[in-house]
C-alpha atoms as a PDB file:
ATOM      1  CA  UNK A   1      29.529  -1.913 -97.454  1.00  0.00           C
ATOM      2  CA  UNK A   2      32.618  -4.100 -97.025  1.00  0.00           C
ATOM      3  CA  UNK A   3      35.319  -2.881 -94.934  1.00  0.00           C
ATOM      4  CA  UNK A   4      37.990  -2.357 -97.465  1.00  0.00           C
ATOM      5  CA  UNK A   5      35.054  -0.466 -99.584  1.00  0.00           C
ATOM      6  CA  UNK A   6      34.391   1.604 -96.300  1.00  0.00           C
ATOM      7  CA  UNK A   7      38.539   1.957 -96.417  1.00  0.00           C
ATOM      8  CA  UNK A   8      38.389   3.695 -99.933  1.00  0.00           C
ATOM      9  CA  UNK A   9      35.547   5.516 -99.841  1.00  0.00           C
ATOM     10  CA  UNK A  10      37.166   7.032 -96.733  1.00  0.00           C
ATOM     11  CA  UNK A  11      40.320   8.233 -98.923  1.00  0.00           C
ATOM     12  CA  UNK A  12      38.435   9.146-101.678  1.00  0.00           C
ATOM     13  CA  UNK A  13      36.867  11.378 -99.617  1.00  0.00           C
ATOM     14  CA  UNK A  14      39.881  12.827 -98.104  1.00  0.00           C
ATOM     15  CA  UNK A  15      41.154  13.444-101.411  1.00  0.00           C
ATOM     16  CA  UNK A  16      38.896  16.533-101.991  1.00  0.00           C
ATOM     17  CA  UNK A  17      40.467  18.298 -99.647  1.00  0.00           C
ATOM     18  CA  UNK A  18      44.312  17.810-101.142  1.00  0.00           C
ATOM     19  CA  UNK A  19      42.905  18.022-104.995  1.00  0.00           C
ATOM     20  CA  UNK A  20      46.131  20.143-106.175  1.00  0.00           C
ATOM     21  CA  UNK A  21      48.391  17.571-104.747  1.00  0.00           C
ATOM     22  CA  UNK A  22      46.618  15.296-106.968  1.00  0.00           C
ATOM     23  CA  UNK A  23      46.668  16.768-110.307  1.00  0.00           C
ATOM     24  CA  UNK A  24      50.434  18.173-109.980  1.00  0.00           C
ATOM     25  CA  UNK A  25      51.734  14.180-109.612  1.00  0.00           C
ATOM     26  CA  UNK A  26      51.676  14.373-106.215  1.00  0.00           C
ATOM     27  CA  UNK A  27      50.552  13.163-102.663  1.00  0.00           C
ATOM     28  CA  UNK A  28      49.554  14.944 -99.479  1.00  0.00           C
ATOM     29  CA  UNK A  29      51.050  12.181 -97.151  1.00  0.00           C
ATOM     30  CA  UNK A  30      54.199  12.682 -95.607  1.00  0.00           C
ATOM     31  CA  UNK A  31      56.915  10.768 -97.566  1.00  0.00           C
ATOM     32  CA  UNK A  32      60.008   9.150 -96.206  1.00  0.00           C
ATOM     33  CA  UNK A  33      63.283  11.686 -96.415  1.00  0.00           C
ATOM     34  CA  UNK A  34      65.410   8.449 -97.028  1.00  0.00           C
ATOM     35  CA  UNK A  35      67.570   8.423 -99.716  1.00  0.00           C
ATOM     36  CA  UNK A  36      66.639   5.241-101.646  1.00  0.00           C
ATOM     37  CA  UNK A  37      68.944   2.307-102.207  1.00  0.00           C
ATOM     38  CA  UNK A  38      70.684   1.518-105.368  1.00  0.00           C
ATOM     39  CA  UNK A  39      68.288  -0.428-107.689  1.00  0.00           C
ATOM     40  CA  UNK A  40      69.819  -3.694-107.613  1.00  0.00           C
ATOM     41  CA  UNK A  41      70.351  -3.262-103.822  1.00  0.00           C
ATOM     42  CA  UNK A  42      66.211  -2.589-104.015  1.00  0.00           C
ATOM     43  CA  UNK A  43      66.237  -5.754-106.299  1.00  0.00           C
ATOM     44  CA  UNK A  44      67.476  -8.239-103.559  1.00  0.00           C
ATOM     45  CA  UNK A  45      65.231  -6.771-100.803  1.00  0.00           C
ATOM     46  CA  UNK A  46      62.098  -7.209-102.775  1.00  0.00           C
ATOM     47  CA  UNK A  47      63.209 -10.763-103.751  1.00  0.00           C
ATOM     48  CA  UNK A  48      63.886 -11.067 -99.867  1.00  0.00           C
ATOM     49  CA  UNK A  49      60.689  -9.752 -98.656  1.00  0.00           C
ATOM     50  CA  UNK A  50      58.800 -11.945-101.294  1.00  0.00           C
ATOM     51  CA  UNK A  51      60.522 -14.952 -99.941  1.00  0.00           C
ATOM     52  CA  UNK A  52      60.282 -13.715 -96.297  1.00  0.00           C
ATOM     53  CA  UNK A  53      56.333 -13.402 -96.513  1.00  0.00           C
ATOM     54  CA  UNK A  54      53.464 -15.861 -95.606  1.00  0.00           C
ATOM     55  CA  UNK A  55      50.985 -14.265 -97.585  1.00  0.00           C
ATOM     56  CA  UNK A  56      50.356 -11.451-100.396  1.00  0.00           C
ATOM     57  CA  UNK A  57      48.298  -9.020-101.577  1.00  0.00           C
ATOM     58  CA  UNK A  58      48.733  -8.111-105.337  1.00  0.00           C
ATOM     59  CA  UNK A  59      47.865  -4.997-106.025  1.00  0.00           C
ATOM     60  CA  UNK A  60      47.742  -4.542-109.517  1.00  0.00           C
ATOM     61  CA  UNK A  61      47.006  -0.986-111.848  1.00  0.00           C
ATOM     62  CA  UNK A  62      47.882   0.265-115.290  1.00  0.00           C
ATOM     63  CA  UNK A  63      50.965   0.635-115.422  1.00  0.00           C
ATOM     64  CA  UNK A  64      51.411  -3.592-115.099  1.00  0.00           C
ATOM     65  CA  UNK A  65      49.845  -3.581-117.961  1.00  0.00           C
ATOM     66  CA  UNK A  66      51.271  -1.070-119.671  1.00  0.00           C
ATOM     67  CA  UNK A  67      54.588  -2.208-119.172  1.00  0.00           C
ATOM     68  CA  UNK A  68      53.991  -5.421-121.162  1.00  0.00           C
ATOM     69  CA  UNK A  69      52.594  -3.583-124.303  1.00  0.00           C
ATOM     70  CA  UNK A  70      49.334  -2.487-123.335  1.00  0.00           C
ATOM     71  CA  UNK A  71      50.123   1.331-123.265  1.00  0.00           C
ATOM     72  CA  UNK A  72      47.536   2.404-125.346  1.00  0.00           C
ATOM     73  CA  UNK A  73      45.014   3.961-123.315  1.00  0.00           C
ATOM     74  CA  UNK A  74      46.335   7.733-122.709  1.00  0.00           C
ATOM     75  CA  UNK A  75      48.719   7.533-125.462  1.00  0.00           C
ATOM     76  CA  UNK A  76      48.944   8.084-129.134  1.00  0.00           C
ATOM     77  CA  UNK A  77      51.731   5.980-129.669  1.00  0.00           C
ATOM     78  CA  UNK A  78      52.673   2.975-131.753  1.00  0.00           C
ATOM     79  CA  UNK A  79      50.674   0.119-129.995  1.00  0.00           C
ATOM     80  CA  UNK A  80      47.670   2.642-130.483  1.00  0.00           C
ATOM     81  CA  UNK A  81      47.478   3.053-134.079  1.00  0.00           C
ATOM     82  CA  UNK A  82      48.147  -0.443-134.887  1.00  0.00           C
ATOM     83  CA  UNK A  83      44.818  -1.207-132.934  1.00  0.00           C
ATOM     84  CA  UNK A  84      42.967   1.977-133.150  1.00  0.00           C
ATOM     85  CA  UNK A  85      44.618   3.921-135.847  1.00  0.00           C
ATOM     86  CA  UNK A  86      41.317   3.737-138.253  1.00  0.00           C
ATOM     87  CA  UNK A  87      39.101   5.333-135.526  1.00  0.00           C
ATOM     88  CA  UNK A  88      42.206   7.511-134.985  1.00  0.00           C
ATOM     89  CA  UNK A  89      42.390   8.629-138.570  1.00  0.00           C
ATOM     90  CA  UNK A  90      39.012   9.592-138.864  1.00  0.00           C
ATOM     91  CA  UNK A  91      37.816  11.351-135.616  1.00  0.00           C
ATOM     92  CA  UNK A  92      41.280  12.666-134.167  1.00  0.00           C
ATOM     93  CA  UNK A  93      41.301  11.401-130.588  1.00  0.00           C
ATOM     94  CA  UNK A  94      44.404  10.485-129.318  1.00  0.00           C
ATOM     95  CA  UNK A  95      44.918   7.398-126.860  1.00  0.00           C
ATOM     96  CA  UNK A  96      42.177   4.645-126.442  1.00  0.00           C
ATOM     97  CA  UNK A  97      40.372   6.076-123.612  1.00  0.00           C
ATOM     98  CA  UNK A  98      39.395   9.260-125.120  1.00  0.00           C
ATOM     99  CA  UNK A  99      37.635   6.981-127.695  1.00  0.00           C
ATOM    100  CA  UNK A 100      35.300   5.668-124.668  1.00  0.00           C
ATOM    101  CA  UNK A 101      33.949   9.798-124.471  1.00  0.00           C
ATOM    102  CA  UNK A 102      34.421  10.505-127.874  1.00  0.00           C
ATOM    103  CA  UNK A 103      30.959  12.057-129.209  1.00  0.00           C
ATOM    104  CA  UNK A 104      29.538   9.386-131.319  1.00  0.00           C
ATOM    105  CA  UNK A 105      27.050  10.325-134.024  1.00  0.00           C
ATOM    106  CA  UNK A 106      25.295   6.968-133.154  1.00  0.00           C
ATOM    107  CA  UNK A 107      24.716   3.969-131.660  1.00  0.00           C
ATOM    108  CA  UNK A 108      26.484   1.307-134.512  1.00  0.00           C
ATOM    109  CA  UNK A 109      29.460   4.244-134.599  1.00  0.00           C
ATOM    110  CA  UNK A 110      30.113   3.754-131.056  1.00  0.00           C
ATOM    111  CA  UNK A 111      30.232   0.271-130.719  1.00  0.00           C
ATOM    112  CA  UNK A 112      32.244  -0.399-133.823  1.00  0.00           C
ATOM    113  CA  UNK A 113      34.842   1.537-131.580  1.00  0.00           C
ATOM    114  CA  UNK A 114      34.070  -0.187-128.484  1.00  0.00           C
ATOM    115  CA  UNK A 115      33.646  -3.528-129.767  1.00  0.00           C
ATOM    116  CA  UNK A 116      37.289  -3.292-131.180  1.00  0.00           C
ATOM    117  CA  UNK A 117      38.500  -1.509-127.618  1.00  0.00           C
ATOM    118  CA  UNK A 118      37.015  -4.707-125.896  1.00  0.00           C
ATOM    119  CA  UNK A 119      38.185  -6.984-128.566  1.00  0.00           C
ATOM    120  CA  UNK A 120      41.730  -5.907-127.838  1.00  0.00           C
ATOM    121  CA  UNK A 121      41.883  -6.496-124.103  1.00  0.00           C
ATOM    122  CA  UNK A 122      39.390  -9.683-124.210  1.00  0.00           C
ATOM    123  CA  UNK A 123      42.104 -11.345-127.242  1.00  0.00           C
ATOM    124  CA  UNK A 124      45.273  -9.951-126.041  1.00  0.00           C
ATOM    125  CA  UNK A 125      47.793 -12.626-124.858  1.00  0.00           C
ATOM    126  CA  UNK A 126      48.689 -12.777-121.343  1.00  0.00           C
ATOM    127  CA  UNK A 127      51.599 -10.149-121.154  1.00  0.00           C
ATOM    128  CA  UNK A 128      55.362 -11.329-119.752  1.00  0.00           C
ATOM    129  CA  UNK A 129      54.929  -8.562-116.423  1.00  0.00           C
ATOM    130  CA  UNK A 130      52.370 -10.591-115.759  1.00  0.00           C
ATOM    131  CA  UNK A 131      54.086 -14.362-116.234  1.00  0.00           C
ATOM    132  CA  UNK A 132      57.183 -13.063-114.503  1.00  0.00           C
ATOM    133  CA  UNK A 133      54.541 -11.940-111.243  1.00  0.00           C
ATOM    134  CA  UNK A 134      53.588 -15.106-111.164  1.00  0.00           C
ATOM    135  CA  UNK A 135      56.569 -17.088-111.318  1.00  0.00           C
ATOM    136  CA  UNK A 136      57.277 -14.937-107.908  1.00  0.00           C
ATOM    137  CA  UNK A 137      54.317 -15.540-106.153  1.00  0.00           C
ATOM    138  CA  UNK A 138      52.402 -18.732-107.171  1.00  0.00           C
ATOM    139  CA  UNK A 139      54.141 -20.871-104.362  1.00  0.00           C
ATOM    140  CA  UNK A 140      52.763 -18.072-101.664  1.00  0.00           C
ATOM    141  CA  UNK A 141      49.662 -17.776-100.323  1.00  0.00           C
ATOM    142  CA  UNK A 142      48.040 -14.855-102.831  1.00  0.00           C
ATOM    143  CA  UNK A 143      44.880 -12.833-103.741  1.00  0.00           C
ATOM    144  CA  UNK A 144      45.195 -10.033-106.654  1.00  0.00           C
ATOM    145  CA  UNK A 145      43.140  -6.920-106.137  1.00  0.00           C
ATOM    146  CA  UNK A 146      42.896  -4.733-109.562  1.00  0.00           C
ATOM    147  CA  UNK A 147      41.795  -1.421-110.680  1.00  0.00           C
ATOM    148  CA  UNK A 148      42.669  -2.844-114.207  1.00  0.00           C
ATOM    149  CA  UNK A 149      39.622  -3.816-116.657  1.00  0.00           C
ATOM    150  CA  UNK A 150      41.678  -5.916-119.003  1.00  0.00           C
ATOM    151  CA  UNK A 151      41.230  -9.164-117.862  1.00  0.00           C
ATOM    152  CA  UNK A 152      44.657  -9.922-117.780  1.00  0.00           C
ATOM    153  CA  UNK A 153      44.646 -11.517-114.281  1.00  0.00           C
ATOM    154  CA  UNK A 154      41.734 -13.699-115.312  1.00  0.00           C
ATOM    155  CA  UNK A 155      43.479 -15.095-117.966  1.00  0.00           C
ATOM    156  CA  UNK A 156      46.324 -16.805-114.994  1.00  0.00           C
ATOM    157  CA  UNK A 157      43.979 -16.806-111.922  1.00  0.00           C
ATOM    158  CA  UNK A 158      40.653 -18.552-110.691  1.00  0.00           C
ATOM    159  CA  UNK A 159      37.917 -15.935-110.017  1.00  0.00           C
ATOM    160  CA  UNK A 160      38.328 -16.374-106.244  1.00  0.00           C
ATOM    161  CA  UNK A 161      42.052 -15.126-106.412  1.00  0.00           C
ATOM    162  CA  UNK A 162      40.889 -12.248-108.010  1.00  0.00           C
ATOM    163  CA  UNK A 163      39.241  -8.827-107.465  1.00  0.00           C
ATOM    164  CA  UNK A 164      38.417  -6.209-110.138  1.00  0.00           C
ATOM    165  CA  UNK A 165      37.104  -3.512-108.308  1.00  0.00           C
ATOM    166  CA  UNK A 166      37.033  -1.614-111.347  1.00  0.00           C
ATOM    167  CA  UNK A 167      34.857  -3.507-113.381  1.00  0.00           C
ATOM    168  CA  UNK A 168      35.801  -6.457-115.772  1.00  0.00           C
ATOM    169  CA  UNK A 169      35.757  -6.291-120.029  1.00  0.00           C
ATOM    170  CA  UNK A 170      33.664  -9.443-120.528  1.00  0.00           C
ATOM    171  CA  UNK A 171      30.780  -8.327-119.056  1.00  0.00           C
ATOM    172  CA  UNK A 172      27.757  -6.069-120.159  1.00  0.00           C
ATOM    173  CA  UNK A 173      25.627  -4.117-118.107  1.00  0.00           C
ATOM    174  CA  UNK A 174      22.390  -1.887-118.500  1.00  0.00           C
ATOM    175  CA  UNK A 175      23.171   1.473-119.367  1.00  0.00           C
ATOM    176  CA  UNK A 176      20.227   2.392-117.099  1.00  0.00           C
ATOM    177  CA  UNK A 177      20.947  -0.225-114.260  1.00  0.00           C
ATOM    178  CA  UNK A 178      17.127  -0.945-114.504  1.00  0.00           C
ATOM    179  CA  UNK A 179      18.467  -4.745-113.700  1.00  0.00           C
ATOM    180  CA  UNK A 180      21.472  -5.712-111.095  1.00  0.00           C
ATOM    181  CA  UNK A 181      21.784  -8.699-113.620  1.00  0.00           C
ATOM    182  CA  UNK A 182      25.319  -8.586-115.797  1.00  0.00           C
ATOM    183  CA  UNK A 183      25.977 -10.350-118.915  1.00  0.00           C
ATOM    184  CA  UNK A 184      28.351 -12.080-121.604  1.00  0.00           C
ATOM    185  CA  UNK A 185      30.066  -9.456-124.017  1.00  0.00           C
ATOM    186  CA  UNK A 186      33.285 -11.891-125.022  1.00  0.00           C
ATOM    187  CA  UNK A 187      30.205 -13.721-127.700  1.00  0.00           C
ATOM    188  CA  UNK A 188      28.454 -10.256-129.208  1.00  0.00           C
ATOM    189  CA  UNK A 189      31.590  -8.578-129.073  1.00  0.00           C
ATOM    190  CA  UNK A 190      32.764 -11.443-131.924  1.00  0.00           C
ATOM    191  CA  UNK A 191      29.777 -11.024-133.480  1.00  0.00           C
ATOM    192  CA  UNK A 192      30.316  -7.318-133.999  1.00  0.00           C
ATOM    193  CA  UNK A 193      33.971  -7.927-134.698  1.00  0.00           C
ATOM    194  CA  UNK A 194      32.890  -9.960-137.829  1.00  0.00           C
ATOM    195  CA  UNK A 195      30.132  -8.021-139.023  1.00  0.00           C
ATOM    196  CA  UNK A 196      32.205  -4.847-138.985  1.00  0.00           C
ATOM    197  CA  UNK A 197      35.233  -6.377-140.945  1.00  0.00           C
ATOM    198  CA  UNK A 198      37.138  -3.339-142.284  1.00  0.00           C
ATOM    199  CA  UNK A 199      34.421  -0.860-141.646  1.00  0.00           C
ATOM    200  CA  UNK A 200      33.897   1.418-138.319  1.00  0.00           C
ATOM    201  CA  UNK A 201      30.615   0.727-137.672  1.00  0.00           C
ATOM    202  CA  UNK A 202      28.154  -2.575-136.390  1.00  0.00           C
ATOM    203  CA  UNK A 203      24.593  -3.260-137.807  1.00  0.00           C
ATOM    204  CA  UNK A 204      21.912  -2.138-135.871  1.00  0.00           C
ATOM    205  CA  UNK A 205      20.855  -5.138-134.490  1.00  0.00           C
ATOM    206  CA  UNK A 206      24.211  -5.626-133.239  1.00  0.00           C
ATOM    207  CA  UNK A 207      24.125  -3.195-131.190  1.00  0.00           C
ATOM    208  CA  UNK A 208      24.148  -4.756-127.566  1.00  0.00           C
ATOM    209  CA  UNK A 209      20.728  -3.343-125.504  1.00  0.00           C
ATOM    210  CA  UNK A 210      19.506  -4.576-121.917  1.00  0.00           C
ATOM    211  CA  UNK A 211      17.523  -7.815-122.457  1.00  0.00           C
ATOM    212  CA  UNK A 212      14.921  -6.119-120.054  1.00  0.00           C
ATOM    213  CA  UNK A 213      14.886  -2.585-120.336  1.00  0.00           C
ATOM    214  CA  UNK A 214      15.924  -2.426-124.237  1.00  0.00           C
ATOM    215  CA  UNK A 215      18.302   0.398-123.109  1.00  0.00           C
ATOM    216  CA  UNK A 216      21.598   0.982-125.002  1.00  0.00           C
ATOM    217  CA  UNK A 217      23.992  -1.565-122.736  1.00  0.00           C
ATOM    218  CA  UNK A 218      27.408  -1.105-122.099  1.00  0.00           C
ATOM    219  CA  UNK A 219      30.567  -2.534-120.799  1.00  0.00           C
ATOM    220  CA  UNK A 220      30.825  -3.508-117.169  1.00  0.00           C
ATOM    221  CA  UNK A 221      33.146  -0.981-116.527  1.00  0.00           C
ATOM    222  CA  UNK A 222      34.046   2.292-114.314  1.00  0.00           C
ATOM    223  CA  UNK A 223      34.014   5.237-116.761  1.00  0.00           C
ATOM    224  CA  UNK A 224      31.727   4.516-119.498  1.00  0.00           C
ATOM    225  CA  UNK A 225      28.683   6.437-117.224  1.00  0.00           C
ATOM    226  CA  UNK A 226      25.961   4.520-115.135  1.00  0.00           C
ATOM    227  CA  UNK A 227      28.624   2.018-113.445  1.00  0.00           C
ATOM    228  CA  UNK A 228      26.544  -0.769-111.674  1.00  0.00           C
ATOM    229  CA  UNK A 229      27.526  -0.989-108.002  1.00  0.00           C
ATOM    230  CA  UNK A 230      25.281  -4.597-107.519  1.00  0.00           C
ATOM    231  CA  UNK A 231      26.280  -7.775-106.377  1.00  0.00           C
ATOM    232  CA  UNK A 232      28.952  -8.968-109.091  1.00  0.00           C
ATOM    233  CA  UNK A 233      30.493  -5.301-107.352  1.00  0.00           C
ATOM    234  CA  UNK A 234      30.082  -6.270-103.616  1.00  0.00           C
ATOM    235  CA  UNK A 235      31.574  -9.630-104.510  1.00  0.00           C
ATOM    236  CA  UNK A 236      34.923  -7.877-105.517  1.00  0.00           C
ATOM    237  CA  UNK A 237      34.952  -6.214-102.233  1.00  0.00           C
ATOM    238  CA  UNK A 238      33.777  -9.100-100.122  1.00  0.00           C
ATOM    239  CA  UNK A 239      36.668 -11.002-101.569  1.00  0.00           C
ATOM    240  CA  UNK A 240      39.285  -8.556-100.552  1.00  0.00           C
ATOM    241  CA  UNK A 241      38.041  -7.899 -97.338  1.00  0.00           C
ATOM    242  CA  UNK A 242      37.556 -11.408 -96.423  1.00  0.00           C
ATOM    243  CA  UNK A 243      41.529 -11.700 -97.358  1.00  0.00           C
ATOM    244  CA  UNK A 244      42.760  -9.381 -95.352  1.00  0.00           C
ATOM    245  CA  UNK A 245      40.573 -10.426 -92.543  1.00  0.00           C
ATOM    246  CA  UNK A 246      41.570 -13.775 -93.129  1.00  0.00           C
ATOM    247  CA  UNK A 247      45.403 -12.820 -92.732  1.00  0.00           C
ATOM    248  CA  UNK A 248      45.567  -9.751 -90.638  1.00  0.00           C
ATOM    249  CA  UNK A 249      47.991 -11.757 -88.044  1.00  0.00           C
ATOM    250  CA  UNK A 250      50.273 -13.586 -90.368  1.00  0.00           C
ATOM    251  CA  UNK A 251      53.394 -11.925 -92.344  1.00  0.00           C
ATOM    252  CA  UNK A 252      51.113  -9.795 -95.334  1.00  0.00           C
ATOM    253  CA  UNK A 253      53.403  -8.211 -98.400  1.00  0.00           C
ATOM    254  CA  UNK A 254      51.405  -5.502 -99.914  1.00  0.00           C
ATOM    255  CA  UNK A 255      52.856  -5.659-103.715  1.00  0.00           C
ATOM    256  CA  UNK A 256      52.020  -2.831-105.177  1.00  0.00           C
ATOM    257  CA  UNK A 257      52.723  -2.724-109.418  1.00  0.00           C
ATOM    258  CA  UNK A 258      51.549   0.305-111.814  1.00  0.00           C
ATOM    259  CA  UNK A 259      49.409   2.204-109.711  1.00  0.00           C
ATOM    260  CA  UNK A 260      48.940   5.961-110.886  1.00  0.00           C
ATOM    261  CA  UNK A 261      47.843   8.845-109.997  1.00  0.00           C
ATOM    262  CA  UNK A 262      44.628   8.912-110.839  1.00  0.00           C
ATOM    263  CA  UNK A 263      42.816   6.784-107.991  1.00  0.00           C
ATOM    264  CA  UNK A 264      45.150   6.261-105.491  1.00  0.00           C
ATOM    265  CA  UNK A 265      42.701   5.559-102.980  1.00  0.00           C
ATOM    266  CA  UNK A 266      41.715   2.474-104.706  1.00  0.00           C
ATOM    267  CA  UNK A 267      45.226   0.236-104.002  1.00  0.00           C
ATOM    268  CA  UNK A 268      47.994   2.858-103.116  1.00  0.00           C
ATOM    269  CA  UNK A 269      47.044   4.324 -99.969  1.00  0.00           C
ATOM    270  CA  UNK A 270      44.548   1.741 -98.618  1.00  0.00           C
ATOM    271  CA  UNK A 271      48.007  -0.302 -98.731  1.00  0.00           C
ATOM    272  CA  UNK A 272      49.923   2.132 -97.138  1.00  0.00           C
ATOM    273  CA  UNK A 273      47.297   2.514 -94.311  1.00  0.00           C
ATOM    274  CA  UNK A 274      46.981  -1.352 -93.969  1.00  0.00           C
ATOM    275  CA  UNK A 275      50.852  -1.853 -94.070  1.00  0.00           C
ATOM    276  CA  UNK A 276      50.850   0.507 -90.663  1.00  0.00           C
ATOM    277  CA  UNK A 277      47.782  -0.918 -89.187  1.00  0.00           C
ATOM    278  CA  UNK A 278      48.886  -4.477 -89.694  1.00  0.00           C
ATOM    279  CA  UNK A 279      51.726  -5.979 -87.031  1.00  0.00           C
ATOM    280  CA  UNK A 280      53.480  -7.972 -89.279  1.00  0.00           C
ATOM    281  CA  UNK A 281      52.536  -6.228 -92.474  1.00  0.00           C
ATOM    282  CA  UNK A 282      55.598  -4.962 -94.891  1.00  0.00           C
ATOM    283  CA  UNK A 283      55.344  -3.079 -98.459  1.00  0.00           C
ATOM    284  CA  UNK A 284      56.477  -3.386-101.984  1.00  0.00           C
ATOM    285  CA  UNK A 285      55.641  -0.736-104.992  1.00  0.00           C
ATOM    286  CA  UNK A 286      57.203  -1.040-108.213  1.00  0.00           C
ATOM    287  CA  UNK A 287      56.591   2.472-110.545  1.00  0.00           C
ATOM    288  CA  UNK A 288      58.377   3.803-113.515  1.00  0.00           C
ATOM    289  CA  UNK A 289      57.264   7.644-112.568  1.00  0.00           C
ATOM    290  CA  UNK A 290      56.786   7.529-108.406  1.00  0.00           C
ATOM    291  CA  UNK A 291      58.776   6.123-105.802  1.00  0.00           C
ATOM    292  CA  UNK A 292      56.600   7.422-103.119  1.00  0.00           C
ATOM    293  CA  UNK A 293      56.840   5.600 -99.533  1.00  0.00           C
ATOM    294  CA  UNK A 294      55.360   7.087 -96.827  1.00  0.00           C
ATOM    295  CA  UNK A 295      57.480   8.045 -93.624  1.00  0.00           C
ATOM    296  CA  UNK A 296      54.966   5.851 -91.421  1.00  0.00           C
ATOM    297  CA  UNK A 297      56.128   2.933 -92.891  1.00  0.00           C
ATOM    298  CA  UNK A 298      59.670   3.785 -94.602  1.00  0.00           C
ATOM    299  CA  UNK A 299      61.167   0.921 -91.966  1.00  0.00           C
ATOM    300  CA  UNK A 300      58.823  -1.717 -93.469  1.00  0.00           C
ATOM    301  CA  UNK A 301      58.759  -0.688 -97.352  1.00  0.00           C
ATOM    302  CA  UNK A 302      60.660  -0.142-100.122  1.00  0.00           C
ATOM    303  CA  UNK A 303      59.538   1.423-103.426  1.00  0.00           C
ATOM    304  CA  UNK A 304      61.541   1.103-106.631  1.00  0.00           C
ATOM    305  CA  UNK A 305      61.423   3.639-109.361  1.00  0.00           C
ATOM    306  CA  UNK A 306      61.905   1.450-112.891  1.00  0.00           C
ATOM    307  CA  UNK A 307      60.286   0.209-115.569  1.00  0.00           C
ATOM    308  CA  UNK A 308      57.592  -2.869-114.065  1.00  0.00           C
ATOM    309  CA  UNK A 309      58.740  -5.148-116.688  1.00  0.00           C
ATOM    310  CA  UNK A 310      62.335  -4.918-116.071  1.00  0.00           C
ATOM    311  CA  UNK A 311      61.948  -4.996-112.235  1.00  0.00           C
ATOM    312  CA  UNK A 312      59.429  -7.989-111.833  1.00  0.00           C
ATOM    313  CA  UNK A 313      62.378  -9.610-114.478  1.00  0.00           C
ATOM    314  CA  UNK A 314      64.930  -8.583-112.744  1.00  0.00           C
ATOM    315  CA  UNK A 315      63.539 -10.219-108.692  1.00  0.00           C
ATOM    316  CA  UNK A 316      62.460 -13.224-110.945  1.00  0.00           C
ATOM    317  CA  UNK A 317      65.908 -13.664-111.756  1.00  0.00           C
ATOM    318  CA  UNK A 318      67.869 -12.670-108.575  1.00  0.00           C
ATOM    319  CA  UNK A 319      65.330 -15.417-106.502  1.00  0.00           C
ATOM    320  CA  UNK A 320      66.509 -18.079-109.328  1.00  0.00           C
ATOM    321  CA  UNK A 321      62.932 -18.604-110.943  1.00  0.00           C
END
């Protein structure tokens, strides 16, 4: 296990204990009892701690994406239907999620949803929170680690800037990880796309299956059930850790963008931990709901409570870029 693996799985096991804190939007650390700054005030210190920093760690959740127009996933809301609104029409779930759990009455049902689910993120254009991100980091020293499934960072980064600890949307895996082998979806995925046309369903023989097992496969992703923890897995970890590792003694922003409150321990509070554990470490997070900043670190952080899109816009514009 790498040691920012070891690092989550240690505060997703403390989480069990503080579940209630958890599901009422909340977090059992000790928050700062500062009264925040004004936003633009918070505006020019993130633009100054961006500059100020030798190095940076991206950490990147839904809400990045989200804020540039892919809010579809827990909400039944105009982005939604214009993707998903046949599926929604007909079997009532609301936000594009639910439609990964939705009971399917078979196989070429399933994946006429999830070949259009896949064909969304896979096709989608790289969204401005994203551009504007980079404009304020590309002349640092940078690694991105994301929860997010989209592929969105892909689309702007090299694999070895990157890792998706959560599983990635071009790739298929045995649904009975009877093979540690992953494989291309972005080709059958257009194959299904075409066969399906207007309709909701693939042809049988579309239907992706292990090419050792025959098993049903699925996407490479956490959440759709047998998630394989191989090597393409262990890679996304070794990355990160080797990162940190790599930078431990040199000025390290932790830049944290969208992160929610379901897995926390994945990005939020490793970051917080790292940002007190680190000498010269210091702390960004940008959320439109939470402007949590824990009291250990209040004197090295700053969180901003406002829409992603507008904020990354906003430092991109106050550092002239």
């Amino acid at each position: 296990m790498q040691p920012y693996e070891e690092l989550v799985s240690e505060l997703t096991y403390r989480s069990f204990m503080h579940g209630e804190a958890y599901q009422n939007g909340g977090t059992p650390y000790r928050m700062t009892t500062k009264k925040p700054l004004p936003y633009r005030d918070l505006v020019k210190r993130a633009a100054g701690m961006i500059e100020d920093a030798d190095c940076i760690l991206v950490g990147g959740g839904s809400g990045l994406s989200a804020a540039g127009g892919g809010d579809f996933y827990y909400s039944d809301n105009a982005s939604y239907r214009a993707h998903f609104g046949k599926f929604a029409e007909k079997s009532g779930f609301k936000g594009a999620f639910a439609g990964s759990f939705y009971p399917w009455p078979t196989p070429e049902s399933r994946w006429g949803y999830l070949a259009t689910f896949l064909d969304t993120t896979i096709n989608a254009p790289l969204r401005q929170p994203y551009k504007d991100l980079d404009a304020l980091i590309s002349d640092k020293d940078f690694f991105v680690l994301t929860t997010n499934q989209d592929t969105q960072f892909l689309k702007i980064y090299p694999w070895d800037k990157v890792a998706e600890i959560q599983g990635d949307h071009r790739f298929f895996q045995c649904g009975n990880c009877c093979t540690d082998e992953v494989w291309d979806s972005v080709g059958p995925v257009g194959e299904m796309i075409g066969a399906m046309g207007d309709g909701l369903e693939v042809p049988s023989d579309l239907v992706p299956r292990c090419p050792h097992c025959g098993r049903e496969a699925f996407p490479w992703v956490r959440g759709y059930g047998n998630f394989l923890q191989g090597e393409l897995y262990e890679e996304q970890y070794r990355k990160v850790s080797e990162w940190i590792e790599a930078h431990r003694e040199r000025k390290v922003l932790f830049f944290e963008l969208g992160v929610g409150r379901i897995t926390p321990a994945f990005i939020q509070e490793p970051f917080w931990m790292l940002t007190a554990q680190l000498p010269h470490a210091h702390y960004i997070s940008v959320n439109n709901v939470t402007q949590f900043l824990p009291e250990a670190i209040e004197d090295r952080g700053i969180a901003i409570r406002k829409d992603i899109a507008k904020a990354l816009a906003d430092v991109r514009s106050d550092m002239g870029r």
